[in-house]
C-alpha atoms as a PDB file:
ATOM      1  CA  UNK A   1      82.798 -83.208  -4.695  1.00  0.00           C
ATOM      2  CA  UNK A   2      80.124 -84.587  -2.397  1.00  0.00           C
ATOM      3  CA  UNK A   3      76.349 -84.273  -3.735  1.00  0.00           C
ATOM      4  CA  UNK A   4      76.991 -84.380  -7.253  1.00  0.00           C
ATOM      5  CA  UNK A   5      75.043 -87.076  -9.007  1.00  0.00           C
ATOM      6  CA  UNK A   6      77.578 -89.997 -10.372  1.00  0.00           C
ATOM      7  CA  UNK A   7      78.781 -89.715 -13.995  1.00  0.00           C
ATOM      8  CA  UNK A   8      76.253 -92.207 -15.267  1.00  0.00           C
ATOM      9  CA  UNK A   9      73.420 -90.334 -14.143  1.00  0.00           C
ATOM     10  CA  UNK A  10      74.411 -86.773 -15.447  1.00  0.00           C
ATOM     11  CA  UNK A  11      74.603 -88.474 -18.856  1.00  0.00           C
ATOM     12  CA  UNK A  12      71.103 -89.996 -18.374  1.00  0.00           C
ATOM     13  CA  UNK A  13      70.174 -86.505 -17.191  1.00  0.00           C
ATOM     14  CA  UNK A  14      72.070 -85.018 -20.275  1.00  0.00           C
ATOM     15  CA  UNK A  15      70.035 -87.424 -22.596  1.00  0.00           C
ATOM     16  CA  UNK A  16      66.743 -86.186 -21.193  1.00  0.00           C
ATOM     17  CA  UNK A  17      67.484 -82.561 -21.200  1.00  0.00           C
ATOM     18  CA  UNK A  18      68.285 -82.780 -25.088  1.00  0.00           C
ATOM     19  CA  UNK A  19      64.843 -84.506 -25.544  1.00  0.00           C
ATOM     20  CA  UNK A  20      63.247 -81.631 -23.316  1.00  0.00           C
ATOM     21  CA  UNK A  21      65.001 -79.225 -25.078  1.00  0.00           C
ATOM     22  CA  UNK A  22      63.755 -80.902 -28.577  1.00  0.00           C
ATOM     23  CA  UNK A  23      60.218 -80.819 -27.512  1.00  0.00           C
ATOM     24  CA  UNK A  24      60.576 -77.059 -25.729  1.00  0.00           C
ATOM     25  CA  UNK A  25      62.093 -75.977 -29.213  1.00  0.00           C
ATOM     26  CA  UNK A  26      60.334 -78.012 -32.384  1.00  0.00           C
ATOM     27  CA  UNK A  27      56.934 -78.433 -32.800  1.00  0.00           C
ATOM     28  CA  UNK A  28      55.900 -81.285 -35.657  1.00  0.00           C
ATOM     29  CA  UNK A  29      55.937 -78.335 -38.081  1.00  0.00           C
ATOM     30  CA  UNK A  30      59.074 -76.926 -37.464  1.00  0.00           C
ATOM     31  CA  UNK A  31      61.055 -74.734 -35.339  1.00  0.00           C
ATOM     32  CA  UNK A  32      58.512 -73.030 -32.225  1.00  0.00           C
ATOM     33  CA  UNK A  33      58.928 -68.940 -32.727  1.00  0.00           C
ATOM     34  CA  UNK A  34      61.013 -67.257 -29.149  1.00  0.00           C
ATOM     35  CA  UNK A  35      57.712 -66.873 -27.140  1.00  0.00           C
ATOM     36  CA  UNK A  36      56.437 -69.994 -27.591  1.00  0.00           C
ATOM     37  CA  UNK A  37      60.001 -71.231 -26.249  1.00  0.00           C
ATOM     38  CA  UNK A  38      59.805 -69.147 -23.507  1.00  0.00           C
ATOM     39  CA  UNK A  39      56.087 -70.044 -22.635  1.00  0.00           C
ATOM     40  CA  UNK A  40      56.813 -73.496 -22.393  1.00  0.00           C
ATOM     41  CA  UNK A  41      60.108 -72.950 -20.723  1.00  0.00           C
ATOM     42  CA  UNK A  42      58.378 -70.460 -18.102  1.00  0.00           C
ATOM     43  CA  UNK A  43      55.719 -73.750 -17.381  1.00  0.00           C
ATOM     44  CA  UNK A  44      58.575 -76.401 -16.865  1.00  0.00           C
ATOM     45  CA  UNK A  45      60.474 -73.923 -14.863  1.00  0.00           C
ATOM     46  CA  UNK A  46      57.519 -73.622 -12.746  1.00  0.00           C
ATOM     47  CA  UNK A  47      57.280 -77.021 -12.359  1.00  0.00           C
ATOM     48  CA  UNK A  48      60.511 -77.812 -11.337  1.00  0.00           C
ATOM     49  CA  UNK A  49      60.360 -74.342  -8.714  1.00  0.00           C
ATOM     50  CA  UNK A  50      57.280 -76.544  -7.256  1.00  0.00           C
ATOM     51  CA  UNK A  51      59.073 -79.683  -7.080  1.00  0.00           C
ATOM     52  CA  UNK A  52      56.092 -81.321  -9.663  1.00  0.00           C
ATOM     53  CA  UNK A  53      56.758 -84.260 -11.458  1.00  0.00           C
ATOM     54  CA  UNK A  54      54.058 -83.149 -13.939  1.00  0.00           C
ATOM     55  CA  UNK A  55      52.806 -80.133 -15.663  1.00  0.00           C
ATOM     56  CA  UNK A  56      49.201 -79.633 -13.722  1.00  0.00           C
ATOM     57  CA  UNK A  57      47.053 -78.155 -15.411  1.00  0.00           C
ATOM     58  CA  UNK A  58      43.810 -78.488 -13.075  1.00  0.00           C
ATOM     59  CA  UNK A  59      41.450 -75.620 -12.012  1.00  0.00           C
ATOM     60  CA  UNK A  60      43.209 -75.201  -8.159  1.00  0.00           C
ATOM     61  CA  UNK A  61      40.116 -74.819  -5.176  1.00  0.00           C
ATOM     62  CA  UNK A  62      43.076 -72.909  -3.345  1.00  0.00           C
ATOM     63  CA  UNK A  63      45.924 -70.720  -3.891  1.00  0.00           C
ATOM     64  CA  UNK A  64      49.111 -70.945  -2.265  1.00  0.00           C
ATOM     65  CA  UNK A  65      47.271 -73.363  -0.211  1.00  0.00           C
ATOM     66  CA  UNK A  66      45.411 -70.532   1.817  1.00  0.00           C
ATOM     67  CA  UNK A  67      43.542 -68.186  -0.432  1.00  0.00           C
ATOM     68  CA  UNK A  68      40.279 -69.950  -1.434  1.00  0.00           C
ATOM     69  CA  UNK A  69      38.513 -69.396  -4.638  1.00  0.00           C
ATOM     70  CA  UNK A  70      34.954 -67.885  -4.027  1.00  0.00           C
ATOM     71  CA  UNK A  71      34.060 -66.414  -7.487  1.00  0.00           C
ATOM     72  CA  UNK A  72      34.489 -64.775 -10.819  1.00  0.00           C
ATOM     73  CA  UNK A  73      33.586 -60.985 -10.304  1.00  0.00           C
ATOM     74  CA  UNK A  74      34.670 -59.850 -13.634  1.00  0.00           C
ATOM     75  CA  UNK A  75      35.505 -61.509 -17.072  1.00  0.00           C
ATOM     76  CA  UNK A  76      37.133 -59.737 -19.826  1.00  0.00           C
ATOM     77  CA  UNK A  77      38.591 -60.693 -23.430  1.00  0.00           C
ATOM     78  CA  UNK A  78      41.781 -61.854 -21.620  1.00  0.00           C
ATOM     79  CA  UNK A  79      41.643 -61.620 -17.881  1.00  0.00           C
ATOM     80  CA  UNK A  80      39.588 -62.907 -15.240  1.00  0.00           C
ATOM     81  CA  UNK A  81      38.671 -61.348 -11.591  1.00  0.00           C
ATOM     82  CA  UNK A  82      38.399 -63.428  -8.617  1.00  0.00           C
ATOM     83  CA  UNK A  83      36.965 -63.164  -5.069  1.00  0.00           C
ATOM     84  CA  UNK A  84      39.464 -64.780  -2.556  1.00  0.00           C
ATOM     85  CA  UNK A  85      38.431 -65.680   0.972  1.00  0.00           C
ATOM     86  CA  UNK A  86      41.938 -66.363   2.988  1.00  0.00           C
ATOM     87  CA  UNK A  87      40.949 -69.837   4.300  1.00  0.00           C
ATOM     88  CA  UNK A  88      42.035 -68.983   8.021  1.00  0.00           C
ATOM     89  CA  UNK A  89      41.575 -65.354   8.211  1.00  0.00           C
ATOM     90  CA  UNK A  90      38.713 -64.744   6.724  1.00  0.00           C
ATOM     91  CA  UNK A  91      39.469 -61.696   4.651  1.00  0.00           C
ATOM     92  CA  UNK A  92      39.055 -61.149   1.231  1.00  0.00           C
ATOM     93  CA  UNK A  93      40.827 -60.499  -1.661  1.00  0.00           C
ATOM     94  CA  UNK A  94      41.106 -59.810  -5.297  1.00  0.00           C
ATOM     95  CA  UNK A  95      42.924 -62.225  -7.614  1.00  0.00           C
ATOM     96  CA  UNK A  96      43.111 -60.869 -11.214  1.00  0.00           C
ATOM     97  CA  UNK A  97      45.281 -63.554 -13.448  1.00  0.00           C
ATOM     98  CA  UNK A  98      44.248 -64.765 -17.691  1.00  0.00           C
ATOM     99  CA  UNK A  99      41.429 -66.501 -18.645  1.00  0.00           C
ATOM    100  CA  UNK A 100      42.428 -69.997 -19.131  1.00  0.00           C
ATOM    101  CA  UNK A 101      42.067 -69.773 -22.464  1.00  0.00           C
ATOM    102  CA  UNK A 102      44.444 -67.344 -22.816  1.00  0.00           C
ATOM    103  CA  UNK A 103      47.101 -69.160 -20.668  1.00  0.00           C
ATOM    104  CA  UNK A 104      49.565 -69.247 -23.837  1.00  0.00           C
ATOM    105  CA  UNK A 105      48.639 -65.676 -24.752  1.00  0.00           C
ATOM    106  CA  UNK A 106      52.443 -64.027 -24.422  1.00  0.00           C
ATOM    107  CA  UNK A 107      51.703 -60.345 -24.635  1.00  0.00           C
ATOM    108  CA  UNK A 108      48.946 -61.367 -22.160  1.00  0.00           C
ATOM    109  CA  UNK A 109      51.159 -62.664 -19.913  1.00  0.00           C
ATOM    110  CA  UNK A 110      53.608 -60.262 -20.373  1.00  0.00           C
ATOM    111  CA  UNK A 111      51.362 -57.050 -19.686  1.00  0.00           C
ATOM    112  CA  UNK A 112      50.130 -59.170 -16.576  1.00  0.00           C
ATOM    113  CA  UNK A 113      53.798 -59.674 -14.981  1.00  0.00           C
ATOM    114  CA  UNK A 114      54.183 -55.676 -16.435  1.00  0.00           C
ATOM    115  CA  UNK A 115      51.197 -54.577 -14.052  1.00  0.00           C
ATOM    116  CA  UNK A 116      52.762 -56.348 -11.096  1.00  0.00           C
ATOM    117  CA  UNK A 117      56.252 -54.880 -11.563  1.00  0.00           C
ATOM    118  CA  UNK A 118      54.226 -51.438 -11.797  1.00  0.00           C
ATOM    119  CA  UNK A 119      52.249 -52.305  -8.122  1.00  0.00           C
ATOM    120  CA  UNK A 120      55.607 -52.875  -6.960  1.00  0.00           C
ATOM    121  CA  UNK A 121      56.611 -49.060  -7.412  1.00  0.00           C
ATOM    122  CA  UNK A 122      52.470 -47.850  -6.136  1.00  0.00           C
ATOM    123  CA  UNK A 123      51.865 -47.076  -2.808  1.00  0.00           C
ATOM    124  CA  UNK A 124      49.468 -44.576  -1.618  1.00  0.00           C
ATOM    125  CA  UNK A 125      45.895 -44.632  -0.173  1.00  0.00           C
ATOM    126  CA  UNK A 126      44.106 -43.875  -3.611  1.00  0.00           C
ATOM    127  CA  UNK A 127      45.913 -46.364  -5.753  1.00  0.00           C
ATOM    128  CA  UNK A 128      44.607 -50.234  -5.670  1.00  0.00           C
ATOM    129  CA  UNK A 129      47.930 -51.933  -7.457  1.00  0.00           C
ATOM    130  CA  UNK A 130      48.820 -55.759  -6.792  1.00  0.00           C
ATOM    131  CA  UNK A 131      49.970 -56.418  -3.533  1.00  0.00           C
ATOM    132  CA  UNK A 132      51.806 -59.793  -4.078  1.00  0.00           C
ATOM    133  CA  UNK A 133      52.730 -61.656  -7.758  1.00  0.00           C
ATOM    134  CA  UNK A 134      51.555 -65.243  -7.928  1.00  0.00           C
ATOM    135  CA  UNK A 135      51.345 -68.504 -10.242  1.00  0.00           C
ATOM    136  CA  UNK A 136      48.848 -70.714 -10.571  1.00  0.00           C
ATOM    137  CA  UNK A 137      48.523 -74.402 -10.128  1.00  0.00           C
ATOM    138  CA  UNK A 138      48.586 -74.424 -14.225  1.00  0.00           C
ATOM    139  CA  UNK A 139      51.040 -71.598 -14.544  1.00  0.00           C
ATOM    140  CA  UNK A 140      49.553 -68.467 -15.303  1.00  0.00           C
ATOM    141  CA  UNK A 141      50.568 -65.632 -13.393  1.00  0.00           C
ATOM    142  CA  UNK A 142      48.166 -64.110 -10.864  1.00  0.00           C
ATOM    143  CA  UNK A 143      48.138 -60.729  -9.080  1.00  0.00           C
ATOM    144  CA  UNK A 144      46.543 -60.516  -5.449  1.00  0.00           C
ATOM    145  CA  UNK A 145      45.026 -57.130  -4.247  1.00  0.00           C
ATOM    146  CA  UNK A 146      43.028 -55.604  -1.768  1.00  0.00           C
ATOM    147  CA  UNK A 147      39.216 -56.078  -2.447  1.00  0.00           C
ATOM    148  CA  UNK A 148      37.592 -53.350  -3.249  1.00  0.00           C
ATOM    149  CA  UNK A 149      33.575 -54.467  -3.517  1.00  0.00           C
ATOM    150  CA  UNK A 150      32.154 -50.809  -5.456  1.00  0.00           C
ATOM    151  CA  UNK A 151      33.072 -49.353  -8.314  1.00  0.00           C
ATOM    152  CA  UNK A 152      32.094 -45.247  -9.519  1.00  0.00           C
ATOM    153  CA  UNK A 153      30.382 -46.572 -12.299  1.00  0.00           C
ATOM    154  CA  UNK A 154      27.699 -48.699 -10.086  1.00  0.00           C
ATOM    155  CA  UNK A 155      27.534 -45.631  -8.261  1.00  0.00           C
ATOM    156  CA  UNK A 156      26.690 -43.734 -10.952  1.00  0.00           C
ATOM    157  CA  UNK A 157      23.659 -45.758 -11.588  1.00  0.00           C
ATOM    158  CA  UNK A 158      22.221 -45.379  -7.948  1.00  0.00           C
ATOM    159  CA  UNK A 159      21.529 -42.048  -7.849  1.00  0.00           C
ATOM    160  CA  UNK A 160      22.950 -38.734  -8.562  1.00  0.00           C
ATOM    161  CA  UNK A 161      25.681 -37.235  -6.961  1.00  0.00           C
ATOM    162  CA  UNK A 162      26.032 -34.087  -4.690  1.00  0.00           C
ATOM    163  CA  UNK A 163      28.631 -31.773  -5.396  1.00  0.00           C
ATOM    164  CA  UNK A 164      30.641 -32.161  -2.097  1.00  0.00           C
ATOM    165  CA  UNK A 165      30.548 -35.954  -3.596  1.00  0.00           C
ATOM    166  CA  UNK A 166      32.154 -35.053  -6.768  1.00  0.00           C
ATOM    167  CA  UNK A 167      34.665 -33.110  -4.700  1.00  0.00           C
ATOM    168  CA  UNK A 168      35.620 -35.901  -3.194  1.00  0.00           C
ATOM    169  CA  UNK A 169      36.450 -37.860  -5.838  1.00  0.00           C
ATOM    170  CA  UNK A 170      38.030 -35.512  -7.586  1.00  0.00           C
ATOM    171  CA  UNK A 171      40.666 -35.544  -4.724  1.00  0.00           C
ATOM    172  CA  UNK A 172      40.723 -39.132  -4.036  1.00  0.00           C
ATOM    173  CA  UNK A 173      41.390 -39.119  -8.313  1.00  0.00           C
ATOM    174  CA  UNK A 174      43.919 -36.560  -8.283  1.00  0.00           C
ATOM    175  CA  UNK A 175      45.933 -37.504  -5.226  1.00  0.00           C
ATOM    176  CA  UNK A 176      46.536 -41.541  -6.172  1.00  0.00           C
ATOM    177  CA  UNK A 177      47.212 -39.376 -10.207  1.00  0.00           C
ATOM    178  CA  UNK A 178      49.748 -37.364  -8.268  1.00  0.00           C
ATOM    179  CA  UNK A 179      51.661 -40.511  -6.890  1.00  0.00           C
ATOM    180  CA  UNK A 180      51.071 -42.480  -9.979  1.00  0.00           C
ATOM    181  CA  UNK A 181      53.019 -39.366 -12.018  1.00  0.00           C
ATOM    182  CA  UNK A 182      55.458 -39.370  -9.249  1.00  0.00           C
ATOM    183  CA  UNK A 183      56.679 -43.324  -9.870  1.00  0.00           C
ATOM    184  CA  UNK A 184      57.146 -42.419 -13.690  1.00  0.00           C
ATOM    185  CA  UNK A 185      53.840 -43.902 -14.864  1.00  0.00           C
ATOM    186  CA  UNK A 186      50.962 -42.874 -16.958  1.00  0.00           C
ATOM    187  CA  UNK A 187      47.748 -45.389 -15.928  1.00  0.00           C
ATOM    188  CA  UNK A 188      45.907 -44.470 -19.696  1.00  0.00           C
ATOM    189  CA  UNK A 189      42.887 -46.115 -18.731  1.00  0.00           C
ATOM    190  CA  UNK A 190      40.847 -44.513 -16.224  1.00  0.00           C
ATOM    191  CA  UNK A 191      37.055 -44.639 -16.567  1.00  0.00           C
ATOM    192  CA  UNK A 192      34.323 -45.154 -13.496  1.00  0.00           C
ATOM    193  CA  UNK A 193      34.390 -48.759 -13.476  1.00  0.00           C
ATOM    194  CA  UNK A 194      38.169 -48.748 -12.630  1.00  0.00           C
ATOM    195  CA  UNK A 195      37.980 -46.545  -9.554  1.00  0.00           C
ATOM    196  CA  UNK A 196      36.960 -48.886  -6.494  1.00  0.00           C
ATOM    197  CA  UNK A 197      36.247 -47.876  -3.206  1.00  0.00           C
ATOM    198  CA  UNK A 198      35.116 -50.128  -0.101  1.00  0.00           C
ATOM    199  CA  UNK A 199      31.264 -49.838  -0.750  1.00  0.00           C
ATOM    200  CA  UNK A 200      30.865 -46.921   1.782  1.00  0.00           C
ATOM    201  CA  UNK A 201      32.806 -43.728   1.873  1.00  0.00           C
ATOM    202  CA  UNK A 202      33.407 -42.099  -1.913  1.00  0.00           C
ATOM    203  CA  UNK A 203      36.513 -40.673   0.006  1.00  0.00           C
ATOM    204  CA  UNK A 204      38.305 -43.902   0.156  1.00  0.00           C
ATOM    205  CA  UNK A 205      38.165 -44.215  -4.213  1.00  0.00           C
ATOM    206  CA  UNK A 206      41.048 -46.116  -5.721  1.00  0.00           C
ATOM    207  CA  UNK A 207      42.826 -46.367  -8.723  1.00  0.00           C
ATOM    208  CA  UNK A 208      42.878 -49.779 -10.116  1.00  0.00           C
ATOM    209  CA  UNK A 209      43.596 -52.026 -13.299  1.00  0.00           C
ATOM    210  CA  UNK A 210      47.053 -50.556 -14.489  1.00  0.00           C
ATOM    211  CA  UNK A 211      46.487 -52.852 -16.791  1.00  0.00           C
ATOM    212  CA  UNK A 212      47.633 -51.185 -20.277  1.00  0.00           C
ATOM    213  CA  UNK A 213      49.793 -48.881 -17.737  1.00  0.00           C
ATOM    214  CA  UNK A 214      52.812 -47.030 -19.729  1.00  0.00           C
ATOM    215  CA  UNK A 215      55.918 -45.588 -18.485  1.00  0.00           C
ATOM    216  CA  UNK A 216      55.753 -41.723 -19.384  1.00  0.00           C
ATOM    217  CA  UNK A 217      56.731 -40.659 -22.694  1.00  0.00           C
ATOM    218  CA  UNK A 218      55.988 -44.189 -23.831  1.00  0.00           C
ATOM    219  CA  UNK A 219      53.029 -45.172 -26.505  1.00  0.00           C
ATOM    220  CA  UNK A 220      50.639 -48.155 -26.444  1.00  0.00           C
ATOM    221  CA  UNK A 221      52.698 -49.411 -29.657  1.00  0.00           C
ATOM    222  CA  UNK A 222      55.762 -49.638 -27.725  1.00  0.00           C
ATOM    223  CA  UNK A 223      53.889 -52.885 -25.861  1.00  0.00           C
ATOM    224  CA  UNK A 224      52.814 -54.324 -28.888  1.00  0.00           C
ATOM    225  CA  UNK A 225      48.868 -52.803 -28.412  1.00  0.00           C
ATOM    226  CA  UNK A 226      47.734 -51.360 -31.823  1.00  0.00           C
ATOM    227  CA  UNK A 227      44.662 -49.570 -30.012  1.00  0.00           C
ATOM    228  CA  UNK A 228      43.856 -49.161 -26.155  1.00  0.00           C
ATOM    229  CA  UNK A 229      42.076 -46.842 -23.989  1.00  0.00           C
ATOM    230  CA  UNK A 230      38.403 -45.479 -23.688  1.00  0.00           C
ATOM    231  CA  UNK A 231      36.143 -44.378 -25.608  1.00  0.00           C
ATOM    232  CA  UNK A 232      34.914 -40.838 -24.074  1.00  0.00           C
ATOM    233  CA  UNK A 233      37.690 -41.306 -21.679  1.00  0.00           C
ATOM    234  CA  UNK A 234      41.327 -41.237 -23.440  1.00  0.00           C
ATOM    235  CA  UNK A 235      42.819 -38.246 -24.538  1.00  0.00           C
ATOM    236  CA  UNK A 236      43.188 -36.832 -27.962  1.00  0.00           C
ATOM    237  CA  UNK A 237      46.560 -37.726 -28.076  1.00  0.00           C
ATOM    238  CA  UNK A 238      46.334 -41.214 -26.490  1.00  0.00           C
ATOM    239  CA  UNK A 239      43.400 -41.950 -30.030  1.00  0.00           C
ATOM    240  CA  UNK A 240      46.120 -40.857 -32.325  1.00  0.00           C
ATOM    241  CA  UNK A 241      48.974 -42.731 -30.556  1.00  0.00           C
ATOM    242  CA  UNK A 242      50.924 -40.139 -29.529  1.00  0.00           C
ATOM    243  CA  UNK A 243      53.731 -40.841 -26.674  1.00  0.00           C
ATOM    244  CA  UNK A 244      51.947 -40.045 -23.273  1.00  0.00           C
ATOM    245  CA  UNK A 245      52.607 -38.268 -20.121  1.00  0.00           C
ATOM    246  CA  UNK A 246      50.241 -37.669 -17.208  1.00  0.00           C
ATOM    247  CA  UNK A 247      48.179 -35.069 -18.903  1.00  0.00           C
ATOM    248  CA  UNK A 248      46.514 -38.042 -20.510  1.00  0.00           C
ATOM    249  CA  UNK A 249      45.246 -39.152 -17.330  1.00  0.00           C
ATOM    250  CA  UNK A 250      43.809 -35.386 -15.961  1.00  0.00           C
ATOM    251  CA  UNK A 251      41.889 -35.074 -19.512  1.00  0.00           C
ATOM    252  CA  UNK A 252      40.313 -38.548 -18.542  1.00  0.00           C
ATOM    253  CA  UNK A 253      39.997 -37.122 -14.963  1.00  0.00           C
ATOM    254  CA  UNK A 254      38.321 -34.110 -16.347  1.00  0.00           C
ATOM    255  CA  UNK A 255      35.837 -36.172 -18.579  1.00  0.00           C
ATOM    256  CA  UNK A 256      34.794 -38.366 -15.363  1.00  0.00           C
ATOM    257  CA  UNK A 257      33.793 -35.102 -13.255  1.00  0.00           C
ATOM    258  CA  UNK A 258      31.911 -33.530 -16.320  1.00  0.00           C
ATOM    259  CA  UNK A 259      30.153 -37.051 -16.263  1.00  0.00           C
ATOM    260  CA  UNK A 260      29.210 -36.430 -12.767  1.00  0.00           C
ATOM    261  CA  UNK A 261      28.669 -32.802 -12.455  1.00  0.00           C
ATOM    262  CA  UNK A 262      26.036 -33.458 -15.418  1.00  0.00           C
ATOM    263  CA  UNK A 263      23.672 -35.325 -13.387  1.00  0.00           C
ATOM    264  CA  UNK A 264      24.015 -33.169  -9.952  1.00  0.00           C
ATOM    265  CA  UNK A 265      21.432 -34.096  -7.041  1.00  0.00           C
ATOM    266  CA  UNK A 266      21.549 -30.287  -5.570  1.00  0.00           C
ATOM    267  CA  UNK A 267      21.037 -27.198  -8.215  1.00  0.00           C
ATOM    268  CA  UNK A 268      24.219 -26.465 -10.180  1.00  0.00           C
ATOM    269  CA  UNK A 269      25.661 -22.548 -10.112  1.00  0.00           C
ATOM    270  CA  UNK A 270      26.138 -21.172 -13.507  1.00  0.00           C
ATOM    271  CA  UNK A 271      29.672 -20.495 -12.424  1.00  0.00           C
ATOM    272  CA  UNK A 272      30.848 -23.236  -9.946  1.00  0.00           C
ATOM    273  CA  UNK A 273      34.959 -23.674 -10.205  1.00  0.00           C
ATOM    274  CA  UNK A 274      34.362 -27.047 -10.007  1.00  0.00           C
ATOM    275  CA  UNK A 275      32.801 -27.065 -13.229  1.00  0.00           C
ATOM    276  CA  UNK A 276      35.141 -24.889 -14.530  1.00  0.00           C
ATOM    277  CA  UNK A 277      38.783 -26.922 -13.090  1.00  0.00           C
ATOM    278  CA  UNK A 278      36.936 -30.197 -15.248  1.00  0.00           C
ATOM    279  CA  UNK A 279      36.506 -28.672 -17.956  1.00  0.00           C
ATOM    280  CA  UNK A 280      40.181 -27.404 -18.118  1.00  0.00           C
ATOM    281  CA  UNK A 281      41.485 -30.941 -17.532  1.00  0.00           C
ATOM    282  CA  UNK A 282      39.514 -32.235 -20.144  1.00  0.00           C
ATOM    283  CA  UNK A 283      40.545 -29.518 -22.983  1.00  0.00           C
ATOM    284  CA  UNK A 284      41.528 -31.077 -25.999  1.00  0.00           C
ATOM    285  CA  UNK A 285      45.187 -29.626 -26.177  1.00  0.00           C
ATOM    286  CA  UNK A 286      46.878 -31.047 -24.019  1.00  0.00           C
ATOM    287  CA  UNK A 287      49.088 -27.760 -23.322  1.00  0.00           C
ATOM    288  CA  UNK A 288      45.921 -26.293 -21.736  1.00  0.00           C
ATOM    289  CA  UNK A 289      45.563 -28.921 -19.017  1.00  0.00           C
ATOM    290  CA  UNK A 290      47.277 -28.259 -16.232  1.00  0.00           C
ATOM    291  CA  UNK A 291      50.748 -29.352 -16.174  1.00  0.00           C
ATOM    292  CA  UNK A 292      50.580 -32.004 -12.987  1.00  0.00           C
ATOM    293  CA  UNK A 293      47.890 -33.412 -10.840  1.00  0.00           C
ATOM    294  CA  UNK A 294      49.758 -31.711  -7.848  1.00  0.00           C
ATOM    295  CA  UNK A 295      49.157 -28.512  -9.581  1.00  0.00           C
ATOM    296  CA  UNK A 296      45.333 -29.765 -10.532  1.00  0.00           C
ATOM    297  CA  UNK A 297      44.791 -30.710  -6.711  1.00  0.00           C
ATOM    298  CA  UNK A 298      45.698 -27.019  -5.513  1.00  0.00           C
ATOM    299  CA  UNK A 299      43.136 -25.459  -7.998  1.00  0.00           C
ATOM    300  CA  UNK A 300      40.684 -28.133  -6.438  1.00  0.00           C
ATOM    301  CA  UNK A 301      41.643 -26.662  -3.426  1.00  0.00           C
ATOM    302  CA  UNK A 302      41.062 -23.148  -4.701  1.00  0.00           C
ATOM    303  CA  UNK A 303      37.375 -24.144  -5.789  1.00  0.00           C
ATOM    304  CA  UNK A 304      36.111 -25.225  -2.474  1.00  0.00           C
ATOM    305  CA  UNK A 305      37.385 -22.147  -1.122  1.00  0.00           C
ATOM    306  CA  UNK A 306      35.454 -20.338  -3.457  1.00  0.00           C
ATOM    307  CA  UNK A 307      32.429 -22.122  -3.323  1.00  0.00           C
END
């Protein structure tokens, strides 16, 4: 058949794969466990998708050869936020992909890729998931996203808020909860610093990091993480490990507006129903909360009326 390589050269090829294979496989101490296999596998596959003759592993100045790299807005134990400028537009973007030195960390990688397959099934106005799934000039998978310059938690340190503020949060919160419970997902992780909004308007808030992200009824230990989730923040049952649903997230929805209806700018009322609706998200037992952030939304609803 015309285009296939002559005989002699498949064998040379043939040669060289069981040499590849060798090194993908063996280590000079013995036998490499599955994920180191398919870490190394992943980075020659990349290689060859790219058409490299080498494994590169050099910092890129630009991804996909138009996103430029501005700066590191955020460092954590295993991932690393960028600031993108898109070299001919001009906008900006948010790159969040490992540290380098975590570039052979599996479970890191694989909770990474998770989180992108999770943006895939998040769209709504309140919810900040990746946009597009990238990889790097050395491999590691990157996740673009909208940028999103202010978090709740700088906010927070500003000044106090007013309660038609915390109103508004609460339904920018509970609407992108809403759609989040609606694709099957629990986000476990929601604290001030990982609601965003565009530096201006409390009313546009997002949702972000779905980092340690679960599918409902799942637990952290069904992703290999023995502990995750804040403190002050993650439901009773999310500290003793139970499986989760999205009454998880409305207990850490009700902490965040307790946090902010603490420190009000105008005089509190003894009995304000937004005071009250927080506190029932955030009761301990879980059968107390209300059932759905739909159902939470309409008492939020309910309380401006009666305010």
């Amino acid at each position: 058949m015309s285009g296939e390589p002559p005989p002699g050269d498949l064998e040379a090829i043939a040669t060289r794969f069981a040499a590849l294979w060798q090194a993908l496989s063996r280590n000079g101490a013995g036998p490499r466990t599955p994920s180191e296999i398919h870490l190394l596998a992943d980075r020659v596959r990349d290689a060859l998708d790219r058409r490299l003759d080498r494994l590169d592993t050099a910092e890129p100045g630009f991804i996909a050869n138009s996103f430029a790299l501005e700066a590191i807005v955020h460092e954590g134990a295993l991932t690393q936020i960028h600031r993108l400028r898109h070299r001919d537009l001009g906008t900006l973007h948010a790159l969040k992909t490992l540290r380098p030195d975590q570039a052979d960390n599996v479970v890191a990688r694989d909770l990474l890729l998770r989180e992108a397959r999770f943006g895939a099934r998040l769209h709504h106005r309140h919810v900040a998931a990746a946009t597009v799934a990238l990889r790097l000039a050395d491999g590691r998978p990157a996740l673009l996203m909208d940028w999103l310059p202010s978090s709740l938690s700088e906010r927070m340190r500003k000044a106090p808020f007013l309660r038609d503020e915390v109103a508004r949060v609460a339904a920018a919160l509970l609407s992108g909860l809403e759609a989040v419970h609606a694709a099957g997902l629990v986000h476990a992780d929601l604290a001030p610093d990982n609601l965003l909004y565009d530096g201006e308007d409390l009313a546009t808030l997002h949702i972000a990091d779905f980092g340690i992200a679960l599918e409902a009824g799942q637990c952290h230990g069904d992703i290999d993480l023995t502990k995750a989730g804040r403190e002050g923040f993650s439901a009773p049952e999310q500290q003793a490990a139970k499986p989760l649903d999205g009454r998880a997230d409305l207990y850490a929805c009700g902490r965040i507006l307790q946090m902010l209806l603490e420190d009000r700018a105008d005089p509190p009322k003894a009995d304000d129903p937004l005071r009250k609706l927080a506190g029932q998200l955030a009761c301990p037992d879980r059968d107390q909360r209300p059932s759905s952030a739909g159902i939470a939304l309409a008492m939020l609803h309910g309380t401006q009326k009666a305010s």
